[in-house]
PDB file of N, CA and C in Angstrom:
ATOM      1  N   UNK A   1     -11.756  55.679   9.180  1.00  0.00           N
ATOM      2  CA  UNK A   1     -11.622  56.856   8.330  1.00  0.00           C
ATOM      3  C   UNK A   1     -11.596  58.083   9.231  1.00  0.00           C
ATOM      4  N   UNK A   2     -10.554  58.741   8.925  1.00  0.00           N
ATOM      5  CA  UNK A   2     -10.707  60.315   9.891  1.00  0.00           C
ATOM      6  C   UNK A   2     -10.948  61.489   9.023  1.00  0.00           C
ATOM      7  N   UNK A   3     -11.652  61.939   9.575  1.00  0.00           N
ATOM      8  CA  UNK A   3     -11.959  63.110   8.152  1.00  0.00           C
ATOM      9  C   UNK A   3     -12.071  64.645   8.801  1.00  0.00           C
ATOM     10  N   UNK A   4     -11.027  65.501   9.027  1.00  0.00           N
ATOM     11  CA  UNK A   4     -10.846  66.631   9.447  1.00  0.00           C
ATOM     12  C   UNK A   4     -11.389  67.768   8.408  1.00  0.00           C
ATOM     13  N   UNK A   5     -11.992  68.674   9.087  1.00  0.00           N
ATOM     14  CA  UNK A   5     -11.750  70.283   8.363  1.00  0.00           C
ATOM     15  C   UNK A   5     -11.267  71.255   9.082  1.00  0.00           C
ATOM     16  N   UNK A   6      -9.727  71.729   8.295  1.00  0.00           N
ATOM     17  CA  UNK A   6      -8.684  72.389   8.851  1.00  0.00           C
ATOM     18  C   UNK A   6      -8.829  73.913   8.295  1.00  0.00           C
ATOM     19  N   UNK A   7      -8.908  74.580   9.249  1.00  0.00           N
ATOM     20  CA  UNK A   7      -8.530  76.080   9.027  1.00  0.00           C
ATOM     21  C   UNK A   7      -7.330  76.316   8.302  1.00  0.00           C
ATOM     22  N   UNK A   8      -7.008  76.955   7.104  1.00  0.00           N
ATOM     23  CA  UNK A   8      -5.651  77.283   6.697  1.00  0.00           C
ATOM     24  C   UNK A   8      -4.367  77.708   7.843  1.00  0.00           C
ATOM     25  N   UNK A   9      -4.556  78.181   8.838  1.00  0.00           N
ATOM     26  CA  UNK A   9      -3.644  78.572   9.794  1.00  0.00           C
ATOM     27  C   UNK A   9      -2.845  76.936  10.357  1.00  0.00           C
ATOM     28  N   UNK A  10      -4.087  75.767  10.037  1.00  0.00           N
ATOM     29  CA  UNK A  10      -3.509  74.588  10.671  1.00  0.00           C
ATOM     30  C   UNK A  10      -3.172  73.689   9.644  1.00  0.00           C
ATOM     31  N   UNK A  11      -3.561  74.104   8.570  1.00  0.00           N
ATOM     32  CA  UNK A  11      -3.397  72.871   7.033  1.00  0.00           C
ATOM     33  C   UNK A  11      -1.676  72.214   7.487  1.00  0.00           C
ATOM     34  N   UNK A  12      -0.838  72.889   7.367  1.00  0.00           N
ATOM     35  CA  UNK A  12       0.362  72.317   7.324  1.00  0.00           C
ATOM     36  C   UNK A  12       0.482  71.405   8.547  1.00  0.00           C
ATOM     37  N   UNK A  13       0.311  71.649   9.729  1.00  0.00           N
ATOM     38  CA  UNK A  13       0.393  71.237  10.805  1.00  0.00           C
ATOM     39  C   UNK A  13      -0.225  69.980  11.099  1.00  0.00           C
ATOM     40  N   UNK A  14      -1.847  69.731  10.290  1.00  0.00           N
ATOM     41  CA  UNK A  14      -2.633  68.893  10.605  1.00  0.00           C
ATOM     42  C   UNK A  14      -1.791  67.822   9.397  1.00  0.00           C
ATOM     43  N   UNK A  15      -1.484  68.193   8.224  1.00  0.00           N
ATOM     44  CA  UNK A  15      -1.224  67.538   6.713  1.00  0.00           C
ATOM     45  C   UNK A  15       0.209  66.529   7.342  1.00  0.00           C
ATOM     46  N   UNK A  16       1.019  67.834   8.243  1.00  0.00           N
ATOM     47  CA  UNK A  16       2.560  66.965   8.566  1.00  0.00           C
ATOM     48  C   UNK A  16       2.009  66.091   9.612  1.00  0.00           C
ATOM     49  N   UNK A  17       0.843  66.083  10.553  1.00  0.00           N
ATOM     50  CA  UNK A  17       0.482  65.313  11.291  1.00  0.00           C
ATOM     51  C   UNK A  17      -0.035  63.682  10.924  1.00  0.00           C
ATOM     52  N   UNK A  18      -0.532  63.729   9.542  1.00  0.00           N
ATOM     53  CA  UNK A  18      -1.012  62.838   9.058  1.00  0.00           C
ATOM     54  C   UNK A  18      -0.713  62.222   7.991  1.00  0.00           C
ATOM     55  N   UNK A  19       0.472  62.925   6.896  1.00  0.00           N
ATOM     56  CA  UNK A  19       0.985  62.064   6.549  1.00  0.00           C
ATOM     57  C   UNK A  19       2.654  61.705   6.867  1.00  0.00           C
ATOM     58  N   UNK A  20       2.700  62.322   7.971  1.00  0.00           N
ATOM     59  CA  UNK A  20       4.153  61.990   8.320  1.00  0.00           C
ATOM     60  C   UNK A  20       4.238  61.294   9.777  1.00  0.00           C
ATOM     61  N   UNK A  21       3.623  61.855  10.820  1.00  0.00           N
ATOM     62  CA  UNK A  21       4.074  61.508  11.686  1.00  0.00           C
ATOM     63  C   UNK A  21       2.630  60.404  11.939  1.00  0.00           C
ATOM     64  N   UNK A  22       1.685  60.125  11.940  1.00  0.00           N
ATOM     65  CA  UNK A  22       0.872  58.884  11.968  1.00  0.00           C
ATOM     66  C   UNK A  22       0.842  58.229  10.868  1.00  0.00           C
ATOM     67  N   UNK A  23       0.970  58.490   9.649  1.00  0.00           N
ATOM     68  CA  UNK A  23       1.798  57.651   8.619  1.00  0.00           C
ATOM     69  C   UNK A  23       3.048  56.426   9.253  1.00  0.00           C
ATOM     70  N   UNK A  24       3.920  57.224   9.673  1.00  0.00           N
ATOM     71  CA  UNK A  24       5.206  56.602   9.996  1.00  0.00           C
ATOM     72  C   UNK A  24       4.880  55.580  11.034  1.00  0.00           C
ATOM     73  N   UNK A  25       3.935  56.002  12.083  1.00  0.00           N
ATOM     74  CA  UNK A  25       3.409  55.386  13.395  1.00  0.00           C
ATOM     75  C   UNK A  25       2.379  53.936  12.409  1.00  0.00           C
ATOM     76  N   UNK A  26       1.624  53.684  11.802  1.00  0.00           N
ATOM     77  CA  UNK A  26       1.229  53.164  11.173  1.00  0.00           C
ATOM     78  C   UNK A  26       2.189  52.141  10.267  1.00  0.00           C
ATOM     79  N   UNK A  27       3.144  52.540   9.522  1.00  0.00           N
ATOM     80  CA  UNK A  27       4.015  51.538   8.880  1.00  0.00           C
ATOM     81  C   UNK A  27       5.066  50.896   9.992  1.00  0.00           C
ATOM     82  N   UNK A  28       5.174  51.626  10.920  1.00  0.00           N
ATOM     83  CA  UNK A  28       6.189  51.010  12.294  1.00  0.00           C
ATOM     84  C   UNK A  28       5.379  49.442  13.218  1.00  0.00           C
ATOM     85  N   UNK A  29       4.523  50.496  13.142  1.00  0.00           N
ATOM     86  CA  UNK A  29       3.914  49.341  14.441  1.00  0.00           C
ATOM     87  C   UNK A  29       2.410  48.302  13.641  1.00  0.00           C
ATOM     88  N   UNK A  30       2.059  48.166  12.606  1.00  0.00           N
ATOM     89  CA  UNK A  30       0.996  47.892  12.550  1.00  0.00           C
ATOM     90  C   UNK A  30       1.467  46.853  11.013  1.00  0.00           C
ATOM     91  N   UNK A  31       1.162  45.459  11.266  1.00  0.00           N
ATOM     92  CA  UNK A  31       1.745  44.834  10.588  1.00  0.00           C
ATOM     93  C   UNK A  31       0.886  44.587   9.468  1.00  0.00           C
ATOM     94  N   UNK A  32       1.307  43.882   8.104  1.00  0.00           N
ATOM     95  CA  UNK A  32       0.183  43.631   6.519  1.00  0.00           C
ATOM     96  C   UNK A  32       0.570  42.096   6.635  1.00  0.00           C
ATOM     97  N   UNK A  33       0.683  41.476   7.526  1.00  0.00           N
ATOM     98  CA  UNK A  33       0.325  40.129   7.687  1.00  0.00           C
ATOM     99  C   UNK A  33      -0.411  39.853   9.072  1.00  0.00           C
ATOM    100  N   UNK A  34      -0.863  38.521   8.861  1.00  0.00           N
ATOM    101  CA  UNK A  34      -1.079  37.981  10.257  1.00  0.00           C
ATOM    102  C   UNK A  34      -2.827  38.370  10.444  1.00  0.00           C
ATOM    103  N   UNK A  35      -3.358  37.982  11.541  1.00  0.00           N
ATOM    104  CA  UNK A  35      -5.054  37.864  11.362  1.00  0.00           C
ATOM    105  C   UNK A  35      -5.682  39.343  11.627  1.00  0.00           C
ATOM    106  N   UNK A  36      -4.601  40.140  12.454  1.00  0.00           N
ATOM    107  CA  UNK A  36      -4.807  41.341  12.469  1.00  0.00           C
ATOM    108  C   UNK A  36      -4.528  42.408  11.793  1.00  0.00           C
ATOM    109  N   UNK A  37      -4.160  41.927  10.406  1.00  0.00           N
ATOM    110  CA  UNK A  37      -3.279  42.968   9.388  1.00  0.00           C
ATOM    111  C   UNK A  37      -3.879  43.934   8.754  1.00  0.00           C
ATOM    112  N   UNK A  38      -3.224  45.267   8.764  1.00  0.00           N
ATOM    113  CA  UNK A  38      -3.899  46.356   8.118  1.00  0.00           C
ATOM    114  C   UNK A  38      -3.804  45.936   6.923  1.00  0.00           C
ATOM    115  N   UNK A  39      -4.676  46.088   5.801  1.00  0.00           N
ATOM    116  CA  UNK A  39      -5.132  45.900   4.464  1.00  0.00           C
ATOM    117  C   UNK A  39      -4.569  46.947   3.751  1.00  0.00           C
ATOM    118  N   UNK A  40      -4.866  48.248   4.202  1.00  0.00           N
ATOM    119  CA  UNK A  40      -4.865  49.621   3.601  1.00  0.00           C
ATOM    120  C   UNK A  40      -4.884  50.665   4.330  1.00  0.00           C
ATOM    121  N   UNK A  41      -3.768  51.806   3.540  1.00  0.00           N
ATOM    122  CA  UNK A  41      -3.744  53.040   4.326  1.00  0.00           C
ATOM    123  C   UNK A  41      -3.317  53.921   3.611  1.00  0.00           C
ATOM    124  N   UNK A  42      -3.784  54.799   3.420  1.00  0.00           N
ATOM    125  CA  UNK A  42      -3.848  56.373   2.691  1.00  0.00           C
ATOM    126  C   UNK A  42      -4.108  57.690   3.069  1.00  0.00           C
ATOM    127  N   UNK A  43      -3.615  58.484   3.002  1.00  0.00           N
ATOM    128  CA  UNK A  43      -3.869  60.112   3.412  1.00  0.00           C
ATOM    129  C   UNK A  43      -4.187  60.881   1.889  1.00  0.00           C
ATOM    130  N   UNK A  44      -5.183  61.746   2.164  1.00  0.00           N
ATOM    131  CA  UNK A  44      -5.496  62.906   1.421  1.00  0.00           C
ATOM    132  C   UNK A  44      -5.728  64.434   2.105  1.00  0.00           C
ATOM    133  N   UNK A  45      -5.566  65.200   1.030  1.00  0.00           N
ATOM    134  CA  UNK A  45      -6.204  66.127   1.420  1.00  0.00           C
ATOM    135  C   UNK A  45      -6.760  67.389   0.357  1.00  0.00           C
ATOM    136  N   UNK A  46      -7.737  68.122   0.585  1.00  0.00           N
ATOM    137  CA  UNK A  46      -8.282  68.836  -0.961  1.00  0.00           C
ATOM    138  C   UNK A  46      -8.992  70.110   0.019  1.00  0.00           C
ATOM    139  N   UNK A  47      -9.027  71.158  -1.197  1.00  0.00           N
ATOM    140  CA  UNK A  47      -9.460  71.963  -0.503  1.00  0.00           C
ATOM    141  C   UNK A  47     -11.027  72.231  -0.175  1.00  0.00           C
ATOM    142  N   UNK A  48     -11.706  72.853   0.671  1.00  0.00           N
ATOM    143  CA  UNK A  48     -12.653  72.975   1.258  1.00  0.00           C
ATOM    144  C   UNK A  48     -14.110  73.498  -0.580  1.00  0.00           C
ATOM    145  N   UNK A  49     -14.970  73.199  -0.782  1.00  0.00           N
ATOM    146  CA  UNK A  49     -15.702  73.760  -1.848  1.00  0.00           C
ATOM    147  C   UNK A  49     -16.798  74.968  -1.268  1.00  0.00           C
ATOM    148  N   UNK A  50     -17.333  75.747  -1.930  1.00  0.00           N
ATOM    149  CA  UNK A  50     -17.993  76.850  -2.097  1.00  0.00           C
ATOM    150  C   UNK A  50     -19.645  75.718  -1.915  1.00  0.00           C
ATOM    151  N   UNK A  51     -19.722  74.693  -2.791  1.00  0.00           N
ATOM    152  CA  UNK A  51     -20.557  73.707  -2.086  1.00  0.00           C
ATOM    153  C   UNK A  51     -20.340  72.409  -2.553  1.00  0.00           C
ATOM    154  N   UNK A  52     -20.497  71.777  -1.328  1.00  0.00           N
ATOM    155  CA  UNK A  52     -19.919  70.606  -0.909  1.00  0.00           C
ATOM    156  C   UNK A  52     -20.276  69.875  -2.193  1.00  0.00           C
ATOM    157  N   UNK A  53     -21.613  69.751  -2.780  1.00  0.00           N
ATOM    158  CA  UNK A  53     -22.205  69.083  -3.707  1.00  0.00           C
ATOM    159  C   UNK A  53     -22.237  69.207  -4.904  1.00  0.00           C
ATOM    160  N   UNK A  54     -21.395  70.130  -5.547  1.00  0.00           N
ATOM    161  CA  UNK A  54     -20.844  71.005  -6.183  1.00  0.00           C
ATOM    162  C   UNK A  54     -19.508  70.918  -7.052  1.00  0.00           C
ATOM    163  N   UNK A  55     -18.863  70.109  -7.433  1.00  0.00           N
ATOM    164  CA  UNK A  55     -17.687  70.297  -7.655  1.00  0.00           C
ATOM    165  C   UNK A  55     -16.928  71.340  -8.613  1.00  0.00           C
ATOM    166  N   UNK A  56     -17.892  71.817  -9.352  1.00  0.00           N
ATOM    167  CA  UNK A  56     -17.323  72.866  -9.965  1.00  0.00           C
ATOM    168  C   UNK A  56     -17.161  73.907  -9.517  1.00  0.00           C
ATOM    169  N   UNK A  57     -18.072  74.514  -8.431  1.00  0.00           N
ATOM    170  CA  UNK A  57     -17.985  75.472  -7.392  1.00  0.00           C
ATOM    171  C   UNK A  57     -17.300  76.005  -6.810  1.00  0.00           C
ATOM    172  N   UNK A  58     -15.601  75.336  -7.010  1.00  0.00           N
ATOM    173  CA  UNK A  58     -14.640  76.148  -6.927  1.00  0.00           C
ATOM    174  C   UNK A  58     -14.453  76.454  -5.174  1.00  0.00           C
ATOM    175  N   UNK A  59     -12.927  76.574  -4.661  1.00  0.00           N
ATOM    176  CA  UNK A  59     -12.942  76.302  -3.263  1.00  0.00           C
ATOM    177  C   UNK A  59     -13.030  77.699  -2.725  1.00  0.00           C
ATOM    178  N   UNK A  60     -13.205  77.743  -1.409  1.00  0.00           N
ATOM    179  CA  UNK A  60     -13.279  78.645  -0.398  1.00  0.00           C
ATOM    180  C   UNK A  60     -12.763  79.766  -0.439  1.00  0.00           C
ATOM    181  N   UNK A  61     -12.771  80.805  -0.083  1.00  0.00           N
ATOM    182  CA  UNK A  61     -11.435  81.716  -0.214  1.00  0.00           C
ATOM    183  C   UNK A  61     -10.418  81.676   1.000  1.00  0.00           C
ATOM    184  N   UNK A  62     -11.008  81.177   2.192  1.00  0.00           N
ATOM    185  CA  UNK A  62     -10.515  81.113   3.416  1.00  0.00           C
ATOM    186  C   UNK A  62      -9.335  80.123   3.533  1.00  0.00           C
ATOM    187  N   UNK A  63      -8.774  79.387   2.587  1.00  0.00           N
ATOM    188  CA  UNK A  63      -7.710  78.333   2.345  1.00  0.00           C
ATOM    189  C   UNK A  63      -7.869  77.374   3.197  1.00  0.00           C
ATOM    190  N   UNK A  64      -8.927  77.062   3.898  1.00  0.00           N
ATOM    191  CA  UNK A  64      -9.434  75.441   4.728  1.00  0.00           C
ATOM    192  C   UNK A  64      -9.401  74.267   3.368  1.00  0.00           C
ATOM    193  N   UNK A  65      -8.946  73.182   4.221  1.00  0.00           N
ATOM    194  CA  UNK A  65      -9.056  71.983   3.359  1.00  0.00           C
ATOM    195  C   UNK A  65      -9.394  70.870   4.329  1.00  0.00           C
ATOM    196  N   UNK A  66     -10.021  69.934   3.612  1.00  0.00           N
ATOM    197  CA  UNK A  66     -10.050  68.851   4.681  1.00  0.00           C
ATOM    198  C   UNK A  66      -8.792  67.374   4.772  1.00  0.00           C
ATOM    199  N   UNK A  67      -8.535  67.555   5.496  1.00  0.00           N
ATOM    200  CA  UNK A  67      -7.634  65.917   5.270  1.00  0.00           C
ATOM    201  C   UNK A  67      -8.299  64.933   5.950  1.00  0.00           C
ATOM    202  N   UNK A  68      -8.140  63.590   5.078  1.00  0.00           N
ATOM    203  CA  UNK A  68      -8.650  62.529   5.314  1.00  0.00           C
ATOM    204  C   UNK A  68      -7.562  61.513   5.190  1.00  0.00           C
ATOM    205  N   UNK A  69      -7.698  60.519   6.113  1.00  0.00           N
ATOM    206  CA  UNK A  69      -6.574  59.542   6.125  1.00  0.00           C
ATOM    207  C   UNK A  69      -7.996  58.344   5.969  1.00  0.00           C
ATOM    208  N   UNK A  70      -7.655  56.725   5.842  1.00  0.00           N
ATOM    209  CA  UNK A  70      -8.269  55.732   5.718  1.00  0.00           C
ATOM    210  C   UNK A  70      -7.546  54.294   5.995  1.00  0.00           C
ATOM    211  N   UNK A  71      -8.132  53.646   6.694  1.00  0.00           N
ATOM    212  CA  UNK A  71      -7.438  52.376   7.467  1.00  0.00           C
ATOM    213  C   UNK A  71      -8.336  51.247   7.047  1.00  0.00           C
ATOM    214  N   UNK A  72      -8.119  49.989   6.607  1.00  0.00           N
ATOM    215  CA  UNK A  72      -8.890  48.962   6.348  1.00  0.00           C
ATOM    216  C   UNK A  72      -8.058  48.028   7.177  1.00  0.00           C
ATOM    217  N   UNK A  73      -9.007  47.057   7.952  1.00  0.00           N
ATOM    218  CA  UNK A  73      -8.208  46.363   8.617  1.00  0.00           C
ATOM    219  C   UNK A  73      -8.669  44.946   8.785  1.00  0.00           C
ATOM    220  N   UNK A  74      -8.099  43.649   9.075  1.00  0.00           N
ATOM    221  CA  UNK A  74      -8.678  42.216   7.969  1.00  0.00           C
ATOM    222  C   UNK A  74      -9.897  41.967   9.247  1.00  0.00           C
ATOM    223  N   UNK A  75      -9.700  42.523   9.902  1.00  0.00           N
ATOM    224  CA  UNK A  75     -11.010  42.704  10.988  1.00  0.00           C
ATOM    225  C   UNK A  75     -10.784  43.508  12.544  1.00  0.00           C
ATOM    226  N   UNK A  76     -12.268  43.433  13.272  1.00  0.00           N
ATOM    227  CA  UNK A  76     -12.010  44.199  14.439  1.00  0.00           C
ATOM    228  C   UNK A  76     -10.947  44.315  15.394  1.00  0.00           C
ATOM    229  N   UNK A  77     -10.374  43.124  15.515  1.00  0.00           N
ATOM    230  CA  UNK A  77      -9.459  43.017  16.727  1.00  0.00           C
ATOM    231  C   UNK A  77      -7.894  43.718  15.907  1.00  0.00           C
ATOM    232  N   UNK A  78      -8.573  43.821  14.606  1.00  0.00           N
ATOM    233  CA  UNK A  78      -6.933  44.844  13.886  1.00  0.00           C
ATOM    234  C   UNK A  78      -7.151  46.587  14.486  1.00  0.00           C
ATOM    235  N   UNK A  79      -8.501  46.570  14.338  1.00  0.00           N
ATOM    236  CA  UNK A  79      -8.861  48.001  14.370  1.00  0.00           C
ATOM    237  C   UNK A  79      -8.735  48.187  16.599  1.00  0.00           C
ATOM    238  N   UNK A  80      -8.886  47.156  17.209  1.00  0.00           N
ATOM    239  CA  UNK A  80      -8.855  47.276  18.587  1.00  0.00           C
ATOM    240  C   UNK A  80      -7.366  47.687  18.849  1.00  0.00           C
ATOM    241  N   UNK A  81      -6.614  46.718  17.978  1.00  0.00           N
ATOM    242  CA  UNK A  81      -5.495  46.655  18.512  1.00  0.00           C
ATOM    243  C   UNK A  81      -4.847  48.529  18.210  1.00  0.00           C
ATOM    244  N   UNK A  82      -5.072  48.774  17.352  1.00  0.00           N
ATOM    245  CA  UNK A  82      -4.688  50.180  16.581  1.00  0.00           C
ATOM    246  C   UNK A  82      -5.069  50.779  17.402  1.00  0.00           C
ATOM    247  N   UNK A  83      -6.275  50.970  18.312  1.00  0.00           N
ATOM    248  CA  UNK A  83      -6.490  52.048  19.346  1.00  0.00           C
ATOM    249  C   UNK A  83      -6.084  51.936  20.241  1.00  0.00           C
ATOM    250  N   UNK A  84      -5.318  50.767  20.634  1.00  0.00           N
ATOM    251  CA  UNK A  84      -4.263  50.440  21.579  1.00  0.00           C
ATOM    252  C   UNK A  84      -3.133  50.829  21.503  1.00  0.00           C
ATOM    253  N   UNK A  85      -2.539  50.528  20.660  1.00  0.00           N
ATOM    254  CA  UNK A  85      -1.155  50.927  20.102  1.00  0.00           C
ATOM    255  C   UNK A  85      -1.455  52.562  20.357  1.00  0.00           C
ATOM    256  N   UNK A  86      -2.849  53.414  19.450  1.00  0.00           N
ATOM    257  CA  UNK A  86      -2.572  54.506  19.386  1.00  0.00           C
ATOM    258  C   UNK A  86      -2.387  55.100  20.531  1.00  0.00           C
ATOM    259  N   UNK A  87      -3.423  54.827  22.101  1.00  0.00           N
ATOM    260  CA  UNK A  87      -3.414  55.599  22.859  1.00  0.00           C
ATOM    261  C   UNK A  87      -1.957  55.385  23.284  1.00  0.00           C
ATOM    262  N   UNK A  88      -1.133  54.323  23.105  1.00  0.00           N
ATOM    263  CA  UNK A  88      -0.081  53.978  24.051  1.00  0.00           C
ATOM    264  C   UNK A  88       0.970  55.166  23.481  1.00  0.00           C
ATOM    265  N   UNK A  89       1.056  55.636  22.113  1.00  0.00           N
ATOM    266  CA  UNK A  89       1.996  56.332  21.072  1.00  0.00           C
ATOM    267  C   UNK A  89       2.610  57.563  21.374  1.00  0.00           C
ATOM    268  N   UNK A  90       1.692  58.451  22.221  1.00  0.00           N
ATOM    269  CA  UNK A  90       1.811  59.643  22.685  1.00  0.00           C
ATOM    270  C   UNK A  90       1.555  60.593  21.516  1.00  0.00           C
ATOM    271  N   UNK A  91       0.832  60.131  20.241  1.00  0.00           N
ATOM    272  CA  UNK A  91       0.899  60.934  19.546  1.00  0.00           C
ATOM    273  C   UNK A  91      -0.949  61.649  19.373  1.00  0.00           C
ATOM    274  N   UNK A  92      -1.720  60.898  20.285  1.00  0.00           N
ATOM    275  CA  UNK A  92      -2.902  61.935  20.224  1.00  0.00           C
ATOM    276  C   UNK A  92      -3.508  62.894  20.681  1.00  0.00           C
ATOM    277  N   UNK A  93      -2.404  63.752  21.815  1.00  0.00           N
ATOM    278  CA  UNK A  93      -2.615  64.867  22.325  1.00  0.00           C
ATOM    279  C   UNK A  93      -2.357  66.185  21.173  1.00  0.00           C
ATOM    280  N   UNK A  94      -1.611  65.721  20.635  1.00  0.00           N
ATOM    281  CA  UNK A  94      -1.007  67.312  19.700  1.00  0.00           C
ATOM    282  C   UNK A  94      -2.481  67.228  18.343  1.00  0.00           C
ATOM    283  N   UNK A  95      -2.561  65.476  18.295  1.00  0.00           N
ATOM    284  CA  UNK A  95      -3.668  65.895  17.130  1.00  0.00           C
ATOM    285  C   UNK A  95      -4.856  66.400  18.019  1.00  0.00           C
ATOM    286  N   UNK A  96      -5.576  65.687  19.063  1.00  0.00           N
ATOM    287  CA  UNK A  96      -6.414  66.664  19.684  1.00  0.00           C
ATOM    288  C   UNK A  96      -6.526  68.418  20.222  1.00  0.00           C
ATOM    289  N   UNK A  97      -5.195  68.661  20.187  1.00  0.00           N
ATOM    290  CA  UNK A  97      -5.310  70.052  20.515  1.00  0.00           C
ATOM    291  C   UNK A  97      -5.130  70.959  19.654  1.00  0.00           C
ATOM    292  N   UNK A  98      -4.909  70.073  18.252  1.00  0.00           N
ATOM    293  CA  UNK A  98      -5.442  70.982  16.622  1.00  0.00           C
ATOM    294  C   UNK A  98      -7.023  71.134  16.360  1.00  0.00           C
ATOM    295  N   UNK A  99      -7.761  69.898  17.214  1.00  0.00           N
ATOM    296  CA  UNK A  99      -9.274  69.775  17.044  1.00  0.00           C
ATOM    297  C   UNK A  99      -9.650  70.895  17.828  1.00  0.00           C
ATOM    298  N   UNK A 100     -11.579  70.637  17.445  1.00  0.00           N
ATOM    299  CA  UNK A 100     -12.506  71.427  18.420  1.00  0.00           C
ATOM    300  C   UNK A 100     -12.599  70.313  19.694  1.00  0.00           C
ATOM    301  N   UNK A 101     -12.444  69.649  19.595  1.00  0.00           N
ATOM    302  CA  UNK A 101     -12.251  68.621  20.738  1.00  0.00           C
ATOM    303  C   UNK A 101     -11.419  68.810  21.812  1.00  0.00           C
ATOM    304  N   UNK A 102     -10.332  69.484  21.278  1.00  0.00           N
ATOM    305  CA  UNK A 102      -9.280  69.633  22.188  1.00  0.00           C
ATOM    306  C   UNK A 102      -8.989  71.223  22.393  1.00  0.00           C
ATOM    307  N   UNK A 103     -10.001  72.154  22.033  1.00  0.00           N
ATOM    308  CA  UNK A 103      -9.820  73.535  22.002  1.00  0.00           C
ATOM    309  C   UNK A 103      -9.034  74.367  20.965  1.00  0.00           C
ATOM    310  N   UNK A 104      -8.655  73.727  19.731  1.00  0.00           N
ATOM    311  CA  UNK A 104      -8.027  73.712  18.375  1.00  0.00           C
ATOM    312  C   UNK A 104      -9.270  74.143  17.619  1.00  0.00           C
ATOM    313  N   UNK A 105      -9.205  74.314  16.193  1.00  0.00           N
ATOM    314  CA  UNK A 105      -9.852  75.121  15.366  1.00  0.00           C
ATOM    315  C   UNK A 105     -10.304  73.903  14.378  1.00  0.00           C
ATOM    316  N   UNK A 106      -9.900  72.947  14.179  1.00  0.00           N
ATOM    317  CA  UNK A 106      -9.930  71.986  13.104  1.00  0.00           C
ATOM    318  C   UNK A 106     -10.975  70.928  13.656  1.00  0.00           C
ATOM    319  N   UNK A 107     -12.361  71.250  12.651  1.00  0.00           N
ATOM    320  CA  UNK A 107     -13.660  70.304  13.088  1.00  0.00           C
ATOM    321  C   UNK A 107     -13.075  68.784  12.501  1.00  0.00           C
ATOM    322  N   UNK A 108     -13.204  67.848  13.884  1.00  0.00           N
ATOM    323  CA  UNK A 108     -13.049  66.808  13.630  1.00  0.00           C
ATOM    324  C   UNK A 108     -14.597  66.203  13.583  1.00  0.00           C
TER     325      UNK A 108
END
């Protein structure tokens, strides 16, 4: 499960990051058969609340939202292999340098 909170300046950026371009990376390379098969995969995203615990509370004014993507996989060596594939992808520098991880604004 990845669960970001994106500054409005990055919503689009982080949203096209996750359901398009690791979406796509995910249905390409990562198969729904076989002993290592992803089960499940989904992206969301909603906006940030006034309090978390709260749902009526109505969102932020600052236009942050969080996106969340979710991976089920028929076991570990599905989820090993995925961090394999991922580092190999070239696609986790641009998401790290949307994070605070990577000097980006978006608490991963």
């Amino acid at each position: 499960i990845g669960i970001v909170k994106v500054p409005k300046s990055l919503v689009q950026s982080m949203t096209r990051w996750v359901s398009t371009g690791h979406a796509n990376f995910m249905s390409g390379t990562h198969s729904q058969t076989g002993e290592d098969r992803l089960h499940f995969y989904t992206t969301s995203h909603a906006p940030v609340l006034n309090d978390a615990k709260d749902l009526d509370s109505g969102a932020i004014n600052d236009g942050s939202e969080w996106v969340v993507w979710t991976e089920y996989y028929a076991n570990m060596s599905g989820l090993l292999d995925h961090w394999k594939k991922g580092g190999e992808s070239g696609m986790l520098p641009e998401f790290m340098g949307m994070t605070t991880m990577g000097g980006g604004d978006a608490e991963a």
